[in-house]
Protein backbone atom coordinates (compact mmCIF):
# COMPACT_ATOMS: atom_id res chain seq x y z
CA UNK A 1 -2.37 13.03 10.33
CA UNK A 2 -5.36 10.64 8.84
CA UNK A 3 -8.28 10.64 9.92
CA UNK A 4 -9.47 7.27 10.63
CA UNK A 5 -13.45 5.91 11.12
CA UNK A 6 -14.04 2.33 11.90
CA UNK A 7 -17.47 0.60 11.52
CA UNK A 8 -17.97 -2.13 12.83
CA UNK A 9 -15.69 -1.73 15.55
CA UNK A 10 -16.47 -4.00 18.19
CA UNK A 11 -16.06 -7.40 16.64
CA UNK A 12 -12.81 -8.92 16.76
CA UNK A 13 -11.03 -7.71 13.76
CA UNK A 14 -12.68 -3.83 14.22
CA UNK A 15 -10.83 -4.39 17.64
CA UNK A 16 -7.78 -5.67 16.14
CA UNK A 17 -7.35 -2.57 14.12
CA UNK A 18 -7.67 -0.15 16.98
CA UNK A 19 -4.75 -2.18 18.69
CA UNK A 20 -2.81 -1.66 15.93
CA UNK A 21 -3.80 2.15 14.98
CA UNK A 22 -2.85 3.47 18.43
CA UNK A 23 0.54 2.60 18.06
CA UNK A 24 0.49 4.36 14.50
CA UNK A 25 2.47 8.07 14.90
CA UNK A 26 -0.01 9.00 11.54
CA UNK A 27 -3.54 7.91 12.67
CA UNK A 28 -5.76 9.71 14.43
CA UNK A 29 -9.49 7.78 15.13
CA UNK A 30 -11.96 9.97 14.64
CA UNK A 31 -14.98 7.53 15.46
CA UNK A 32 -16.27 4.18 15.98
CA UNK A 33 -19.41 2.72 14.87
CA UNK A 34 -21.08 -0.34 16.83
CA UNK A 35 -24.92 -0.71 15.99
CA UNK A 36 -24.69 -3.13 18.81
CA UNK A 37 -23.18 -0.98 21.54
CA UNK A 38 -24.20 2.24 20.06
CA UNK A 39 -23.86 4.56 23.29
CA UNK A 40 -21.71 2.62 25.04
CA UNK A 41 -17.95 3.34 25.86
CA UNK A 42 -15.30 1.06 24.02
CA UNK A 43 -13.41 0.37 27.19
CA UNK A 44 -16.22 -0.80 29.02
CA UNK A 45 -16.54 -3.42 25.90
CA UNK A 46 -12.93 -4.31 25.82
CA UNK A 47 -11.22 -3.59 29.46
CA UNK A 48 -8.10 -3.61 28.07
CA UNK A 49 -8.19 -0.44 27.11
CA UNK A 50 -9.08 1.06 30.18
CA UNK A 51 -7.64 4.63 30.26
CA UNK A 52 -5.99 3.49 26.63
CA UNK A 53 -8.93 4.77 24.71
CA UNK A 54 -11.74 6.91 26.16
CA UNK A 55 -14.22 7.21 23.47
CA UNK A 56 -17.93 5.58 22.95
CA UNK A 57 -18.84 4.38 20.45
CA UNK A 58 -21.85 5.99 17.63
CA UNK A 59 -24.68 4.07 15.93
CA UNK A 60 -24.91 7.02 12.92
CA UNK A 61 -24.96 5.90 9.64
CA UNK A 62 -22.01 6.12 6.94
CA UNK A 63 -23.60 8.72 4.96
CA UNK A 64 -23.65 10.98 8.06
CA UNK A 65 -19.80 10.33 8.61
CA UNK A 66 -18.22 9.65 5.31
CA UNK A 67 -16.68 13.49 4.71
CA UNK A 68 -15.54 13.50 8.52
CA UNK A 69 -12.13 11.20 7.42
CA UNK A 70 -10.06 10.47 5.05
CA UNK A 71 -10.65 6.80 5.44
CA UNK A 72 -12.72 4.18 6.30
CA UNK A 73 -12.37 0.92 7.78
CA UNK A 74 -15.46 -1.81 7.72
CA UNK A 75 -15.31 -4.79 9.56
CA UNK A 76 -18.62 -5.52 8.80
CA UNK A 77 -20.47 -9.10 7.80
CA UNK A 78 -20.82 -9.29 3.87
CA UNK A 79 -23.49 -7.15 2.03
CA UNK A 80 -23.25 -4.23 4.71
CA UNK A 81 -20.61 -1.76 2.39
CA UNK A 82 -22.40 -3.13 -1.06
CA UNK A 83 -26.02 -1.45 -0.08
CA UNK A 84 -24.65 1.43 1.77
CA UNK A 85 -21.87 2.61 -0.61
CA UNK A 86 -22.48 5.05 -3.48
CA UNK A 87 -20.00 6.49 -6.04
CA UNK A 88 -20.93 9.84 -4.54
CA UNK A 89 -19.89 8.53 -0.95
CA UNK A 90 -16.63 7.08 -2.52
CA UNK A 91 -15.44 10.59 -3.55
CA UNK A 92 -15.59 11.74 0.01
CA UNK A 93 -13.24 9.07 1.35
CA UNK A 94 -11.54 5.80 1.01
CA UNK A 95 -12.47 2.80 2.26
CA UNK A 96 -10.94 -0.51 3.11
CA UNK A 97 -13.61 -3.25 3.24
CA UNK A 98 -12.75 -6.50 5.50
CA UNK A 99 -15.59 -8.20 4.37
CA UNK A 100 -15.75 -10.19 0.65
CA UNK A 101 -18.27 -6.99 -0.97
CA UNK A 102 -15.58 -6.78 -3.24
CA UNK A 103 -13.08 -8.99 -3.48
CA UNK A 104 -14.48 -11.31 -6.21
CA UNK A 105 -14.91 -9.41 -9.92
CA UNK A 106 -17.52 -11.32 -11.03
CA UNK A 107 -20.46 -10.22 -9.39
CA UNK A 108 -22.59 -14.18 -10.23
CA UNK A 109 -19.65 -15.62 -8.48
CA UNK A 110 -20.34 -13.73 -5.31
CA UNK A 111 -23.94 -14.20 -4.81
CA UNK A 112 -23.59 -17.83 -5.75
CA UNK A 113 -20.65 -18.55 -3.34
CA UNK A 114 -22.12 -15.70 -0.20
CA UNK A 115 -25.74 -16.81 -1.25
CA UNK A 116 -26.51 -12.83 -1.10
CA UNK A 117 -27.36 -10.10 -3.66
CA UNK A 118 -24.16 -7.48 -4.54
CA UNK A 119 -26.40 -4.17 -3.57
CA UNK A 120 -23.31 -2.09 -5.91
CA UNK A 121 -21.85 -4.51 -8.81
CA UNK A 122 -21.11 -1.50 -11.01
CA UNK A 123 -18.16 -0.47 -7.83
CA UNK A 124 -16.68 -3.66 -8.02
CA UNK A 125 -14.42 -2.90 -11.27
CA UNK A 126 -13.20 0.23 -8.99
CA UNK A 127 -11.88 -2.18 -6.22
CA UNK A 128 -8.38 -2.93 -5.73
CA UNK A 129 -7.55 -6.79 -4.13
CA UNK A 130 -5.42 -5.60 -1.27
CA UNK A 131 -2.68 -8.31 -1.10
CA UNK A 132 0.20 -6.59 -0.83
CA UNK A 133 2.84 -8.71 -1.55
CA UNK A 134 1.36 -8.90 -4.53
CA UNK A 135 -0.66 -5.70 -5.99
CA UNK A 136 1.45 -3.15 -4.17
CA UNK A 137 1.33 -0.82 -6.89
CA UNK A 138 -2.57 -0.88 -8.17
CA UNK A 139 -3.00 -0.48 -3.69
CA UNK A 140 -1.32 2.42 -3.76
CA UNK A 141 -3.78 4.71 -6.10
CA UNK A 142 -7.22 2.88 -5.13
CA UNK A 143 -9.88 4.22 -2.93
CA UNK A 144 -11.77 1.27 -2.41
CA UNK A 145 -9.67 -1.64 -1.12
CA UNK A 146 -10.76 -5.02 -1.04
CA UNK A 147 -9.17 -6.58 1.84
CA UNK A 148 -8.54 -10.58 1.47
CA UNK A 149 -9.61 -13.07 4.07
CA UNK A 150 -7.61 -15.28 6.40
CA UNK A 151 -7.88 -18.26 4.58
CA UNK A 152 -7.01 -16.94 1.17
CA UNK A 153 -4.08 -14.93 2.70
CA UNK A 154 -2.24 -17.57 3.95
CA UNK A 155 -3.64 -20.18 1.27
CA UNK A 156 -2.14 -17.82 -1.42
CA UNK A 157 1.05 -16.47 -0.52
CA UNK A 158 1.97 -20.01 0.28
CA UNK A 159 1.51 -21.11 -3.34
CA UNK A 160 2.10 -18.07 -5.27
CA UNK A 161 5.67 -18.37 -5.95
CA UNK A 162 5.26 -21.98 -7.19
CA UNK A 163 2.48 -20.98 -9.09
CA UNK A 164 3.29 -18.18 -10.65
CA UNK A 165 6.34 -19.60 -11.82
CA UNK A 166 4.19 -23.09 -13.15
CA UNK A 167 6.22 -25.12 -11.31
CA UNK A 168 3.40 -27.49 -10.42
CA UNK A 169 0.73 -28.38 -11.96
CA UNK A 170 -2.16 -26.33 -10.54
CA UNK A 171 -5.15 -28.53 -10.87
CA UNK A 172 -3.97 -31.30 -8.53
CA UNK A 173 -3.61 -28.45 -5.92
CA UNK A 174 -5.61 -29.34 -2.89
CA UNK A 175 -5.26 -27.16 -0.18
CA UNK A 176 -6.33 -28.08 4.00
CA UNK A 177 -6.17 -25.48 6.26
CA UNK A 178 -6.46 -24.95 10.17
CA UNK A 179 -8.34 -21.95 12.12
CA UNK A 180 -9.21 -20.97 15.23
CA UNK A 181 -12.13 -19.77 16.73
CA UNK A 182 -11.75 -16.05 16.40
CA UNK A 183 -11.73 -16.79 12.53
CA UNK A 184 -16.00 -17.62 12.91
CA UNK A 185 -16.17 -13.57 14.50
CA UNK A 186 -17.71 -12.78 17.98
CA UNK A 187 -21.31 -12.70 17.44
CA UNK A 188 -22.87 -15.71 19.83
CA UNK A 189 -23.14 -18.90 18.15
CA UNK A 190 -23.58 -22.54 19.71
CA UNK A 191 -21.35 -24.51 17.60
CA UNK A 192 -18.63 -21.87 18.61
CA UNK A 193 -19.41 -22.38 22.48
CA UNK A 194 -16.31 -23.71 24.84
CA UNK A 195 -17.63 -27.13 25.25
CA UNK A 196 -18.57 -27.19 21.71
CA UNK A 197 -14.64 -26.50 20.22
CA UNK A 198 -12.50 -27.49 23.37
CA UNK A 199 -10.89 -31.10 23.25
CA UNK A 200 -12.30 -31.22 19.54
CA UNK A 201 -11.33 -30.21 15.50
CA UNK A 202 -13.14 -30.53 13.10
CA UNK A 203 -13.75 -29.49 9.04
CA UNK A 204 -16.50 -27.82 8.15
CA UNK A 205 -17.42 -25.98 4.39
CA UNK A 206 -16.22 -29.29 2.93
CA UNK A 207 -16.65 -28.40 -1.06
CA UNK A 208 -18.49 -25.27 -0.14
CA UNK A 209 -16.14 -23.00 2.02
CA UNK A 210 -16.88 -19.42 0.41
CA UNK A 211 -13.07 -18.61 0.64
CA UNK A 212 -12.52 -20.99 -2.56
CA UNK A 213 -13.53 -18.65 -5.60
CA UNK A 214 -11.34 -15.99 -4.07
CA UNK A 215 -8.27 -18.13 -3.57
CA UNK A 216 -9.20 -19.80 -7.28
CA UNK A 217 -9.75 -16.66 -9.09
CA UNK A 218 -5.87 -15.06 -7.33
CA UNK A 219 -4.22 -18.45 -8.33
CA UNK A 220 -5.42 -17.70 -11.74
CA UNK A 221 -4.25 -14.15 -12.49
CA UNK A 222 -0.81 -15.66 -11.03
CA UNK A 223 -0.79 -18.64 -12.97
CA UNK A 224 -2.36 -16.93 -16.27
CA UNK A 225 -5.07 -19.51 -16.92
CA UNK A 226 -8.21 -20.70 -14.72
CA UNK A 227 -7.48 -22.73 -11.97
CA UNK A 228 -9.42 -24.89 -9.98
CA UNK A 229 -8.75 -26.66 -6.28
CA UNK A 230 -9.92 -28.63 -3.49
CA UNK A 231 -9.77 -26.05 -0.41
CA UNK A 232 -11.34 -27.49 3.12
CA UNK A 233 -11.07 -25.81 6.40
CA UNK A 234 -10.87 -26.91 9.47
CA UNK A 235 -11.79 -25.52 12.95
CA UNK A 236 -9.49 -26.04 16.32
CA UNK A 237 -9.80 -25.48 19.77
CA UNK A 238 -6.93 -22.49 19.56
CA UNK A 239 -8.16 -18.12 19.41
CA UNK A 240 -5.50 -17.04 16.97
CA UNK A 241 -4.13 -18.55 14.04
CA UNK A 242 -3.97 -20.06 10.72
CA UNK A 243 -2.19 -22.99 9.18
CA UNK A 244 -2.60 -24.48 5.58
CA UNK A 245 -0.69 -27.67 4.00
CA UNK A 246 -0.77 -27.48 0.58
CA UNK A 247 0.21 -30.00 -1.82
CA UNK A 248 0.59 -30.36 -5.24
CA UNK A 249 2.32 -32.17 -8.63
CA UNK A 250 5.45 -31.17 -9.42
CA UNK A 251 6.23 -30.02 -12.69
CA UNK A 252 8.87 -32.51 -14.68
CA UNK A 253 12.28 -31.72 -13.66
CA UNK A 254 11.42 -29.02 -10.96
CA UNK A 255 13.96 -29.35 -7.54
CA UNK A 256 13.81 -28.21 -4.41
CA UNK A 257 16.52 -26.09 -5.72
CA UNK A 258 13.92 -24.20 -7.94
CA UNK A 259 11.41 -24.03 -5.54
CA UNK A 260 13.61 -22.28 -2.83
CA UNK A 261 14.74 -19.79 -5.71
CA UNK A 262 11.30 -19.14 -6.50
CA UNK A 263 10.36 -18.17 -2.78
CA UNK A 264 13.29 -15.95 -2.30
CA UNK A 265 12.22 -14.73 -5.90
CA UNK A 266 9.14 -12.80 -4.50
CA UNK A 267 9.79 -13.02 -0.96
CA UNK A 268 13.49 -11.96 -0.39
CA UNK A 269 12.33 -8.33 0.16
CA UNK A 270 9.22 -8.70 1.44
CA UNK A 271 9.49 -7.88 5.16
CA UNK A 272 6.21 -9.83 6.24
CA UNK A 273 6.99 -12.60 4.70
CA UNK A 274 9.22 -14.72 6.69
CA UNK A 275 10.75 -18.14 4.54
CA UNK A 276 12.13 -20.65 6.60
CA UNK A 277 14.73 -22.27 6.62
CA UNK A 278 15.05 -25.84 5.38
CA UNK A 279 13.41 -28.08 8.05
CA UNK A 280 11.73 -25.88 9.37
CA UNK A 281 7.71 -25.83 9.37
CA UNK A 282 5.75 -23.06 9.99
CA UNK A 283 3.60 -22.75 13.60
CA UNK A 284 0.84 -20.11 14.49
CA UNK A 285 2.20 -19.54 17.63
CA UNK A 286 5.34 -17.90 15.88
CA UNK A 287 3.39 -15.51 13.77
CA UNK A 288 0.67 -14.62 17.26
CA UNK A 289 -0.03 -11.13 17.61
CA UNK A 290 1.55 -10.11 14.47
CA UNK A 291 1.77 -9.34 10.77
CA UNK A 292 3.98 -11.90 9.43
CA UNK A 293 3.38 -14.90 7.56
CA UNK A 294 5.77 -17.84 7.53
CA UNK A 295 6.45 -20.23 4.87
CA UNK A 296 8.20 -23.35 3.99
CA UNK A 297 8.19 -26.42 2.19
CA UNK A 298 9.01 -29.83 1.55
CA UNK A 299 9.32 -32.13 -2.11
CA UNK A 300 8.34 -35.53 -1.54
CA UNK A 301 10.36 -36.73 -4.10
CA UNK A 302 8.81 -40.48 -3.67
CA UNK A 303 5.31 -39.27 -4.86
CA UNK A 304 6.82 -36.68 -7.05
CA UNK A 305 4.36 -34.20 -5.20
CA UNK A 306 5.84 -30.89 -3.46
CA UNK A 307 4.15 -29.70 0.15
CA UNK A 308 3.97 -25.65 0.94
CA UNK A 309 3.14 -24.87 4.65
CA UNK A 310 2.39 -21.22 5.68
CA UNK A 311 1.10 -19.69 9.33
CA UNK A 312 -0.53 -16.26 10.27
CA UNK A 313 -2.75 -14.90 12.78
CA UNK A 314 -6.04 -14.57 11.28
CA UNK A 315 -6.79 -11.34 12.85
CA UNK A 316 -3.51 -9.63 12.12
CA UNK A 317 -2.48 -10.59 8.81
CA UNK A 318 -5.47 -12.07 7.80
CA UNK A 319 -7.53 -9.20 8.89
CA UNK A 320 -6.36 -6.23 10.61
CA UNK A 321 -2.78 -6.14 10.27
CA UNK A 322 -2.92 -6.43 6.37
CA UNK A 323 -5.75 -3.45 6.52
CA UNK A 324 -3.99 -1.89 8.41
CA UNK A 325 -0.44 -2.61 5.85
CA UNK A 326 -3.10 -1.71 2.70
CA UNK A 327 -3.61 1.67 4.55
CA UNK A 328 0.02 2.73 4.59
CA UNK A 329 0.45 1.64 1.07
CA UNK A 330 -2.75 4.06 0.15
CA UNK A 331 -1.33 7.07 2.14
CA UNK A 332 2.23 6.81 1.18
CA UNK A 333 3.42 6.19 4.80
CA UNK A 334 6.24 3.28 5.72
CA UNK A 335 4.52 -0.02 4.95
CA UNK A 336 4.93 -1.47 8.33
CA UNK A 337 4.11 1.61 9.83
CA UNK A 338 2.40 0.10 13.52
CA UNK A 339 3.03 -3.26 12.62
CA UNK A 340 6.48 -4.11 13.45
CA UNK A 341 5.28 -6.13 16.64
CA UNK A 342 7.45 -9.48 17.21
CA UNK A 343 5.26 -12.13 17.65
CA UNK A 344 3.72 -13.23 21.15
CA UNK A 345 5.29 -16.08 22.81
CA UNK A 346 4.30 -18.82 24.59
């Protein structure tokens, strides 16, 4: 069995992972950390797991619980696992970080994009970019996993095939994408009030949205050569869920032949990564609750310009879920190990 610790446990995605860890047959959770509801029972924060889970949660620090488990997951706000985490810390377990500490290699990008100073730049070269679909092999021997956001998730594995294989142009990719609210976290904020969201969408980060280096600098390792786009979110009145339309130039001659090869190309195998069939766009309610992604696409042949469409829950795949995925890759367990849940509907 692993041993499992989980800081920053009650926020949604800390949540989200103790969901999906109880149904794992190799996890056992050894602790949970909430500086916030240090003292405090889990189930009394989250009711659903009334006589689920009966343990409270602990307001100790990492150092005091590092060599207690064989991994550790933060969902934490950026900068907590930079100034706490030591090389010496890192020996004693692994850790898979759900915040951006380390998902971006060059450390001036970071601060300039999170407006925050890297407490550990010299661990960031020791960090492993936990898409899967992608960097399944480097996951498996890391011990500190950078896990990628919700936006670059989805914004990436929709293009990546079409990229990869430069078969569009990748500066004239502009990419808009749709959240909900769970996406902002659960700390208390007015603009992320009921009457604030309902009836209401809006984009927000326009030119500024700190997912953009990290979905730039990906593009580029796929595509071999710097890329740059125009990414803008968007916020909707929905809890779950992800959606990005992505459109781009087409490279001379490419079909929608060649783009359909190129998705079965790196997705045919890939079990969380559901491609469509033709006419079919992706929704979020279809990927709710779960660790799939779905993509499609459609070549506007008038315009010369091809669209790519992909879905996820934000917590799950974008968060949790993929953690979670990253976790079974680093132990050598069955990748979807506790994640094989069909999507929720209505």
């Amino acid at each position: 069995m692993v041993k499992v610790g989980i800081i920053g446990a009650t926020g949604y995605a800390g949540n989200e992972i103790i969901r999906l860890l109880l149904n794992h047959k190799d996890v056992e959770i050894k602790w949970l950390v909430s500086r916030s509801f240090a003292g405090q029972k889990f189930a009394d924060i989250y009711r659903n797991y009334f006589e689920v889970l009966d343990m409270e949660c602990s307001g100790k620090e990492l150092s005091e619980l590092a060599d207690s488990v064989d991994v550790v997951f933060t969902a934490t706000p950026q900068g907590y696992l930079s100034s706490v985490l030591t090389n010496e810390i890192l020996e004693k377990t692994k850790f898979i970080d759900l915040s951006a500490d380390y998902r971006i290699r060059d450390v001036f990008t970071y601060e300039k994009w999170y407006h925050i100073e890297h407490k550990s730049p010299e661990l960031i070269q020791k960090a492993v970019y936990g898409l899967c679909e992608v960097n399944r092999e480097k996951i498996k021997n890391t011990r500190l996993l950078a896990n990628p956001g919700c936006y670059t998730t989805c914004s990436i594995l929709t293009a990546y095939p079409l990229v990869k294989e430069h078969l569009i142009d990748p500066d004239t990719l502009i990419i808009n994408a749709l959240s909900g609210v769970s996406g902002a976290g659960r700390g208390a904020k007015v603009a992320n009030l009921f009457c604030e969201v309902n009836e209401s969408a809006k984009a927000y980060g326009v030119t500024t949205h700190r997912h953009t280096p990290e979905i730039e600098e990906q593009l580029s390792y796929a595509y071999g050569d710097p890329i740059m786009i125009n990414f803008t979110p968007h916020l909707v009145p929905m809890n779950r869920g992800i959606l990005a339309t992505e459109t781009a130039t087409l490279k001379e001659g490419v079909t929608a032949e060649d783009i359909r090869n190129a998705y079965n190309k790196y997705y045919k195998d890939e079990f969380f990564v559901r491609v469509l069939n033709e006419g079919q766009t992706p929704e979020t309610r279809f990927t709710e609750g779960s660790n799939f992604v779905d993509v499609n696409f459609q070549v506007d042949e008038r315009t010369n310009r091809v669209v790519m469409m992909g879905a996820l829950d934000n917590l799950v795949k974008g968060a949790a879920g993929q953690a979670v995925q990253n976790m079974n890759l680093m132990f050598g367990f069955d990748e979807a190990e506790g994640l094989k849940s069909v999507p929720m509907v209505p």
